[in-house]
C-alpha atoms as a PDB file:
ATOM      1  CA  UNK A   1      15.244  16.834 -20.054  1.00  0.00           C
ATOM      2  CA  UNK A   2      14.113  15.863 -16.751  1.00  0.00           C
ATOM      3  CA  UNK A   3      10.586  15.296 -16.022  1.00  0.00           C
ATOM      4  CA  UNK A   4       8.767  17.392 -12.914  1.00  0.00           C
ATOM      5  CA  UNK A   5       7.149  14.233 -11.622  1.00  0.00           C
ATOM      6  CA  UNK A   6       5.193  13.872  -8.528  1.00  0.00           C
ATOM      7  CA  UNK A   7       4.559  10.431  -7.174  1.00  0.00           C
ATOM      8  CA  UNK A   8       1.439   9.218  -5.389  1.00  0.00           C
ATOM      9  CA  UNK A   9       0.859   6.381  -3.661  1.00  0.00           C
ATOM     10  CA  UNK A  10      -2.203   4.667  -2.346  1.00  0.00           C
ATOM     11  CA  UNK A  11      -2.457   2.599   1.047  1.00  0.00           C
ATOM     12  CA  UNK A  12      -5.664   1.119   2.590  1.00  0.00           C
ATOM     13  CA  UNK A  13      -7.045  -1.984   3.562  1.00  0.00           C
ATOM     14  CA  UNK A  14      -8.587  -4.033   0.504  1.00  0.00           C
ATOM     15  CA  UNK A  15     -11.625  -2.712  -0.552  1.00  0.00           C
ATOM     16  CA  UNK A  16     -10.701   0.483   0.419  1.00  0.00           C
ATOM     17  CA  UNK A  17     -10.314   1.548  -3.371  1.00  0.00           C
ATOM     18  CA  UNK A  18      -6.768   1.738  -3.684  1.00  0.00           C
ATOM     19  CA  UNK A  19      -6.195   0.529  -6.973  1.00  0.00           C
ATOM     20  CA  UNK A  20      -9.766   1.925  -8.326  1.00  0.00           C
ATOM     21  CA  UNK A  21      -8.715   5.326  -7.627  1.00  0.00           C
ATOM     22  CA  UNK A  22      -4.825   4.561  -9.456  1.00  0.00           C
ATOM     23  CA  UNK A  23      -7.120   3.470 -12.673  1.00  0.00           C
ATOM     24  CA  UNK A  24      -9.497   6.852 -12.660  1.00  0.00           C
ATOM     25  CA  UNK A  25      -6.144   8.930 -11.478  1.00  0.00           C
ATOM     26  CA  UNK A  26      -4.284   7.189 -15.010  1.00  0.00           C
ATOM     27  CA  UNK A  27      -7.129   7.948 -16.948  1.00  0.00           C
ATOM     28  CA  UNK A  28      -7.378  12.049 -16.093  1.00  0.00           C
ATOM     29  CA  UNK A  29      -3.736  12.134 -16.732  1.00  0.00           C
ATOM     30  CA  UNK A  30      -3.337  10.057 -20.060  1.00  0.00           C
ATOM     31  CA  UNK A  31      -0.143   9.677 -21.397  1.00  0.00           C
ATOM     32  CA  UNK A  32       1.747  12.176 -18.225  1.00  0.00           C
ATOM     33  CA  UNK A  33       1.074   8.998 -15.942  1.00  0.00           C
ATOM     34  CA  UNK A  34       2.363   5.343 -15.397  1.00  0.00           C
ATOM     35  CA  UNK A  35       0.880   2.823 -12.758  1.00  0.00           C
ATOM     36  CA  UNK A  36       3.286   0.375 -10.711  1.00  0.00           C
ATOM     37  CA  UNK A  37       0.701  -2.219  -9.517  1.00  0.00           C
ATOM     38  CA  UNK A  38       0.824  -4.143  -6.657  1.00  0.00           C
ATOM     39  CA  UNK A  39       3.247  -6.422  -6.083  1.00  0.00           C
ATOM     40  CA  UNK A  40       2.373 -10.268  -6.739  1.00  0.00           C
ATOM     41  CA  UNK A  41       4.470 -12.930  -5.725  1.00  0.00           C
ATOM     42  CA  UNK A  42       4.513 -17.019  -5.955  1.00  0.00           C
ATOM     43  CA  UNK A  43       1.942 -17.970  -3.369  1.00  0.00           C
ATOM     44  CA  UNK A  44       3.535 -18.767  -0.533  1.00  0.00           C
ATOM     45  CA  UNK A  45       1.780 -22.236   1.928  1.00  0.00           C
ATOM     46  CA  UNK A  46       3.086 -19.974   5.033  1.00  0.00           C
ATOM     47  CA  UNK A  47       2.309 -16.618   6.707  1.00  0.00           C
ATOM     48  CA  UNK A  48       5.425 -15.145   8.531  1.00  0.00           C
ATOM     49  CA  UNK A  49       8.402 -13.349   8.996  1.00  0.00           C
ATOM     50  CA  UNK A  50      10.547 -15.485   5.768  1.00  0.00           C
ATOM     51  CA  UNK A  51       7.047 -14.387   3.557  1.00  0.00           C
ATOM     52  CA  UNK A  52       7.254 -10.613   4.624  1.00  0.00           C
ATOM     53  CA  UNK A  53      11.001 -10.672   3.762  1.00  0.00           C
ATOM     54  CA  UNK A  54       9.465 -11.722   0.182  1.00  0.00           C
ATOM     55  CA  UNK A  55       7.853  -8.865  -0.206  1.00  0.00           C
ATOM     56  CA  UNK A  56      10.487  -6.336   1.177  1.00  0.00           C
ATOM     57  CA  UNK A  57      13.139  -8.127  -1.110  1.00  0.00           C
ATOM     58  CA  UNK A  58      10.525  -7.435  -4.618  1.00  0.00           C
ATOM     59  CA  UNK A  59      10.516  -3.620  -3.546  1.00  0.00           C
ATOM     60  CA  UNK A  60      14.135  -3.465  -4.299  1.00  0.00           C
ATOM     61  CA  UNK A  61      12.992  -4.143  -8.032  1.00  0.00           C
ATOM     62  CA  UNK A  62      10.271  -2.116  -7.937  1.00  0.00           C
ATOM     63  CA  UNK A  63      12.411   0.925  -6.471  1.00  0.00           C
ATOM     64  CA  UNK A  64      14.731   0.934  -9.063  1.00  0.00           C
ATOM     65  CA  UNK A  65      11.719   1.045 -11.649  1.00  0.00           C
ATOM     66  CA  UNK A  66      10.357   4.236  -9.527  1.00  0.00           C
ATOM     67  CA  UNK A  67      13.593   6.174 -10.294  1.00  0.00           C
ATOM     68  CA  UNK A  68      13.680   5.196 -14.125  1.00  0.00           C
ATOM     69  CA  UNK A  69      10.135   6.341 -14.617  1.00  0.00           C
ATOM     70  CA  UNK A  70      10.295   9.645 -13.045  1.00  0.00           C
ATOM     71  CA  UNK A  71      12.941  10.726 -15.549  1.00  0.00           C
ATOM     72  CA  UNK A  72       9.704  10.211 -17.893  1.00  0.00           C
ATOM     73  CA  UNK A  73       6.683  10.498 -16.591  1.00  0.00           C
ATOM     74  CA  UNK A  74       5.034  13.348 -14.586  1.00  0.00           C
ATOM     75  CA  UNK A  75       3.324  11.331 -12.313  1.00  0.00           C
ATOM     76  CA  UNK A  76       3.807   7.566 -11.262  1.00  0.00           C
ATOM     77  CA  UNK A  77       0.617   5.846  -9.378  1.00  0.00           C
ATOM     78  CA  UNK A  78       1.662   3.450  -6.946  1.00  0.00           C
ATOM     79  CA  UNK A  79      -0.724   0.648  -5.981  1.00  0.00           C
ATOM     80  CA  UNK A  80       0.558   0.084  -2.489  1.00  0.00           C
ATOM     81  CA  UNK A  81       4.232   0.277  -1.268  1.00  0.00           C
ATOM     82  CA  UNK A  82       6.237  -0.889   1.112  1.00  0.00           C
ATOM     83  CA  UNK A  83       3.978   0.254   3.304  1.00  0.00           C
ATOM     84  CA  UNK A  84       1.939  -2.622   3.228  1.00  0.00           C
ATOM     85  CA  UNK A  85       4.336  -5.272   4.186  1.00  0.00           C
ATOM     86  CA  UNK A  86       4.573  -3.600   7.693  1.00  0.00           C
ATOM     87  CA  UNK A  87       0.971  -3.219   8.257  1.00  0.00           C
ATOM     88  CA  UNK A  88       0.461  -6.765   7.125  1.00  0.00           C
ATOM     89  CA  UNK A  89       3.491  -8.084   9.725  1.00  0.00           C
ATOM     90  CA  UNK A  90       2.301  -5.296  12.226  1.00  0.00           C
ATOM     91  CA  UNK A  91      -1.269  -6.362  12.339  1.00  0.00           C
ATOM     92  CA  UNK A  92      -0.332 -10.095  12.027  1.00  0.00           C
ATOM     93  CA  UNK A  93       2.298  -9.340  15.356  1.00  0.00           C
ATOM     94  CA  UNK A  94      -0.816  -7.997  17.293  1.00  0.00           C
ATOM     95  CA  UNK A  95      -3.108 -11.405  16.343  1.00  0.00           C
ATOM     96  CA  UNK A  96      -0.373 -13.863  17.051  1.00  0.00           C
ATOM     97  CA  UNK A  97       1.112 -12.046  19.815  1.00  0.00           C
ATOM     98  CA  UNK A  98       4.594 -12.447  18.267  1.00  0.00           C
ATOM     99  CA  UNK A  99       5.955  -9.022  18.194  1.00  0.00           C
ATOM    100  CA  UNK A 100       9.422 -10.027  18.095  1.00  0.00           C
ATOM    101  CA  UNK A 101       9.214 -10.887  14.283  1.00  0.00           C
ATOM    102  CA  UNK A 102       7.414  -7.781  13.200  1.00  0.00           C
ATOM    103  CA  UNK A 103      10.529  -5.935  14.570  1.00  0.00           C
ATOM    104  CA  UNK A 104      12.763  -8.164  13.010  1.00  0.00           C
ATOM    105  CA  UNK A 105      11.294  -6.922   9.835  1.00  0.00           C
ATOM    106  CA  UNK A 106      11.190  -3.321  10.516  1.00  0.00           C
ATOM    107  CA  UNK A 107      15.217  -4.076  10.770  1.00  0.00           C
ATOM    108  CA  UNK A 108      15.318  -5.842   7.335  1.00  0.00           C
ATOM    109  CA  UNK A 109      13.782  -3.078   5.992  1.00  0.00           C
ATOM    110  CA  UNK A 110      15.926  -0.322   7.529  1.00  0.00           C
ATOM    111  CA  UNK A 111      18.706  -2.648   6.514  1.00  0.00           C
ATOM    112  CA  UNK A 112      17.553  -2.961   2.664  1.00  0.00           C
ATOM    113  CA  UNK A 113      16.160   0.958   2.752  1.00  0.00           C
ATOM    114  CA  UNK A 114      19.762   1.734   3.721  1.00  0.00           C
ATOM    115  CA  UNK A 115      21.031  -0.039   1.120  1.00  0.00           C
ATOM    116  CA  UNK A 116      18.821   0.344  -1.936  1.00  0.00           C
ATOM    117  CA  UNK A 117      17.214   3.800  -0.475  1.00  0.00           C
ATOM    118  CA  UNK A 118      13.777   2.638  -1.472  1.00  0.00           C
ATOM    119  CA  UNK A 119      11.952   6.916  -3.114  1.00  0.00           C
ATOM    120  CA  UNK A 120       9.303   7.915  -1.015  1.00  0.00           C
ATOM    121  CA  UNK A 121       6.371   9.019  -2.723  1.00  0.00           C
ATOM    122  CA  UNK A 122       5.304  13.030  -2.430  1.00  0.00           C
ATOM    123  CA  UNK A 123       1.753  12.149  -1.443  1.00  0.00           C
ATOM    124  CA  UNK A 124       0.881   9.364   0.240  1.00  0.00           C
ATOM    125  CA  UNK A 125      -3.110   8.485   0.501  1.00  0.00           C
ATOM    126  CA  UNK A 126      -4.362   6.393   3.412  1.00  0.00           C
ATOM    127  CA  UNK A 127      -8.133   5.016   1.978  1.00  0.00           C
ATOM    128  CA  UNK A 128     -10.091   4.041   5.015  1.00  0.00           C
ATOM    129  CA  UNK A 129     -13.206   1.758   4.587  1.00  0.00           C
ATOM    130  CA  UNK A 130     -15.028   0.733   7.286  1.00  0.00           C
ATOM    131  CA  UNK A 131     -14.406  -3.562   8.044  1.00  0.00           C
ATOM    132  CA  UNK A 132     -18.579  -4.287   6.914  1.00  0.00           C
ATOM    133  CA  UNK A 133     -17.967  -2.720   3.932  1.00  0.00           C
ATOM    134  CA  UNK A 134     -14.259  -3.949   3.164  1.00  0.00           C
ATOM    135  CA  UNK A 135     -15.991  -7.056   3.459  1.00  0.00           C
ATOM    136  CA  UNK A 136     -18.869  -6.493   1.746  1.00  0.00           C
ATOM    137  CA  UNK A 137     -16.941  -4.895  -1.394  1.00  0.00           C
ATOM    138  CA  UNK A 138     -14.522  -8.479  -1.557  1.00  0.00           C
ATOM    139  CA  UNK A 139     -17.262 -11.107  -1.247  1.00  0.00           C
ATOM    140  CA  UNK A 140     -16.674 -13.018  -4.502  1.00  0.00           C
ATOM    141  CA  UNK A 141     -12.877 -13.652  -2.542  1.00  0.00           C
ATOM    142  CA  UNK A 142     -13.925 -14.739   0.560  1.00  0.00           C
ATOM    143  CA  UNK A 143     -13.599 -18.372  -0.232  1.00  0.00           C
ATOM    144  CA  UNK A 144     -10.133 -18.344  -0.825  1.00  0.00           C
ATOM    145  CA  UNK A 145      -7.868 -19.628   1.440  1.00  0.00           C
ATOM    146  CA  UNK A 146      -4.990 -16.993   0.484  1.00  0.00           C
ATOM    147  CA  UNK A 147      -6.920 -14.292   1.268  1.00  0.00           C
ATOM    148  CA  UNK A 148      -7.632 -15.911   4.515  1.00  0.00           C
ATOM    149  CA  UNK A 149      -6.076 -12.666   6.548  1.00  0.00           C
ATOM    150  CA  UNK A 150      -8.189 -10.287   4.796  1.00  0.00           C
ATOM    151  CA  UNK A 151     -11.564 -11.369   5.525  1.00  0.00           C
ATOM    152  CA  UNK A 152     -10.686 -11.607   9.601  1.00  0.00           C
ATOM    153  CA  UNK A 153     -12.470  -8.629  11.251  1.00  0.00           C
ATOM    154  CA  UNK A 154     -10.063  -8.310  13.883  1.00  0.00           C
ATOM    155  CA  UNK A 155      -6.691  -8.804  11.401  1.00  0.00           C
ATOM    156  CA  UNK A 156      -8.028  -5.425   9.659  1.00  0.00           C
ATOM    157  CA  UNK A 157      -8.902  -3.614  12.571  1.00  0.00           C
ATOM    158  CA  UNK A 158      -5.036  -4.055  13.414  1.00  0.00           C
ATOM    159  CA  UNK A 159      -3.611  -3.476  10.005  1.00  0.00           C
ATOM    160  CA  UNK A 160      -5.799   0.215   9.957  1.00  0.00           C
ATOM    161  CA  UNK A 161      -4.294   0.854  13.089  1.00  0.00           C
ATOM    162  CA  UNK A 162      -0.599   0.879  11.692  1.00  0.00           C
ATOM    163  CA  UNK A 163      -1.649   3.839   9.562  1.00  0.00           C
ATOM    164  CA  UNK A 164      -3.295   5.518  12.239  1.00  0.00           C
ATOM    165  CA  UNK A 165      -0.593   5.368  14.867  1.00  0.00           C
ATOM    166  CA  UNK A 166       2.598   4.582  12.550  1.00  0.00           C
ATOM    167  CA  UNK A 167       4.010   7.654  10.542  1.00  0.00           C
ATOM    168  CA  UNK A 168       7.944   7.564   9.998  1.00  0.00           C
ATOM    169  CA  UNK A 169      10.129   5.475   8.054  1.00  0.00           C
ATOM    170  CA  UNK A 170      10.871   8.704   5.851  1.00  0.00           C
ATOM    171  CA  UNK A 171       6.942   8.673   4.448  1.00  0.00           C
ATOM    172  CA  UNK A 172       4.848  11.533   4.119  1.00  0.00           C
ATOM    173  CA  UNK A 173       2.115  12.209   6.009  1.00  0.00           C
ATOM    174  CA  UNK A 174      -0.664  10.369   4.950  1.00  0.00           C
ATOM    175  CA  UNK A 175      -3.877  11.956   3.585  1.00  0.00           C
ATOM    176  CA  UNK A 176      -6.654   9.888   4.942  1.00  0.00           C
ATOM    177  CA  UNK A 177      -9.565   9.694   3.115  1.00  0.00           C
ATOM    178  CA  UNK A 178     -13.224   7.523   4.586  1.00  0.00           C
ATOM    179  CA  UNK A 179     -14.297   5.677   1.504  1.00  0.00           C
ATOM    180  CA  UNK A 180     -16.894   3.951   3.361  1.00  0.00           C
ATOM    181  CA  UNK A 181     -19.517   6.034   2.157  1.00  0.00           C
ATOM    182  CA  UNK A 182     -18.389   7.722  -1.122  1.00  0.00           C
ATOM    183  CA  UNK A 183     -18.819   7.255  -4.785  1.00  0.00           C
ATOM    184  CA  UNK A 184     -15.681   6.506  -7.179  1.00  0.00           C
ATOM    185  CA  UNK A 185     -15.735  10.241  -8.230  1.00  0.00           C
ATOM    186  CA  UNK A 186     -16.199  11.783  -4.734  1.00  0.00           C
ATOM    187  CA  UNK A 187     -13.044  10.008  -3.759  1.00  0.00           C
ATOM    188  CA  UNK A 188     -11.231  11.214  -6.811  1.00  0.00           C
ATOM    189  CA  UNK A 189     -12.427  14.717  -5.963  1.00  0.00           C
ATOM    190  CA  UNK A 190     -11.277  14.493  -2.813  1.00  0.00           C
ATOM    191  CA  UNK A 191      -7.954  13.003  -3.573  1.00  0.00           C
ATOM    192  CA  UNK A 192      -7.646  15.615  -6.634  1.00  0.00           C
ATOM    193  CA  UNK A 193      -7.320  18.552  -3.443  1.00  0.00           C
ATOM    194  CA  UNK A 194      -4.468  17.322  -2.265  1.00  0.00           C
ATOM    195  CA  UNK A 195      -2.918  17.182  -6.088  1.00  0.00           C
END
């Protein structure tokens, strides 16, 4: 018998409390939920367009274990999605001023979406934090060269733009919710409306 399933998915700059709210959502649904973390990936010396292809290429994987667990689970929590790899290359395009390989990857991914037809989610969550307290919230990482990106004010004031400005490739809406200021159960109360 097939499983009603609805599938959410959390976007947000890092300290937004993406994967936080994923845990909490798990935990009120027990055994009717599944999390798909983030993706990791080899650490990679470079930054660019070869890197974001990476990370397009893994959702292919990560698509096909979508579609298996909605035939058993009533809701799948999705740390981040595809999503993120344009936001990174989009906000990385704006700092560098090389635009031509951020839409060199939008056509990889139309190409692989095509191909693979990576599900959508049914709701998608946008968790805003303001940059001070992104920051704040990731201290104990900001000494690591391969988070480099994510501690640079102006590289997160970019990648919060894509979700701002950029609705399409075949994504819902997304629900944006201001973290800056709320407690782990206001923001679970707030995302629990939209449920």
């Amino acid at each position: 018998m097939k499983v009603q399933n609805v599938t959410i998915a959390f976007e947000g700059a890092p300290g937004a409390g993406k994967t936080t709210a994923v845990q909490m959502l798990a935990k009120k649904f027990g055994k009717k939920a599944v999390i798909l973390p983030q993706l990791v990936l080899p650490q990679y010396k470079n930054d660019d367009l070869f890197v974001s292809k990476q990370y397009l290429d893994a959702e292919i994987k990560k698509a096909a274990k979508i579609r298996q667990l909605q035939k058993h689970y009533q809701y799948i929590l999705l740390d981040r999605t595809f999503f993120t790899t344009l936001a990174y290359s989009y906000a990385r395009s704006k700092l560098e001023q090389d635009y031509q390989s951020h839409l060199k990857l939008i056509k990889y991914f139309h190409q692989l979406d095509r191909m693979y037809k990576f599900p959508r989610p049914t709701r998608l969550f946008f968790l805003f934090v303001k940059t001070t307290k992104s920051l704040g919230r990731r201290v104990n990482y900001a000494k690591s060269k391969k988070f480099k990106r994510w501690f640079d004010p102006t590289f997160l004031k970019y990648f919060n733009s894509f979700y701002h400005r950029r609705i399409g490739f075949g994504m819902p809406r997304p629900i944006i919710i201001d973290t800056t200021n709320m407690t782990e159960k206001e923001v679970i109360s707030a995302i629990l409306e939209h449920l």
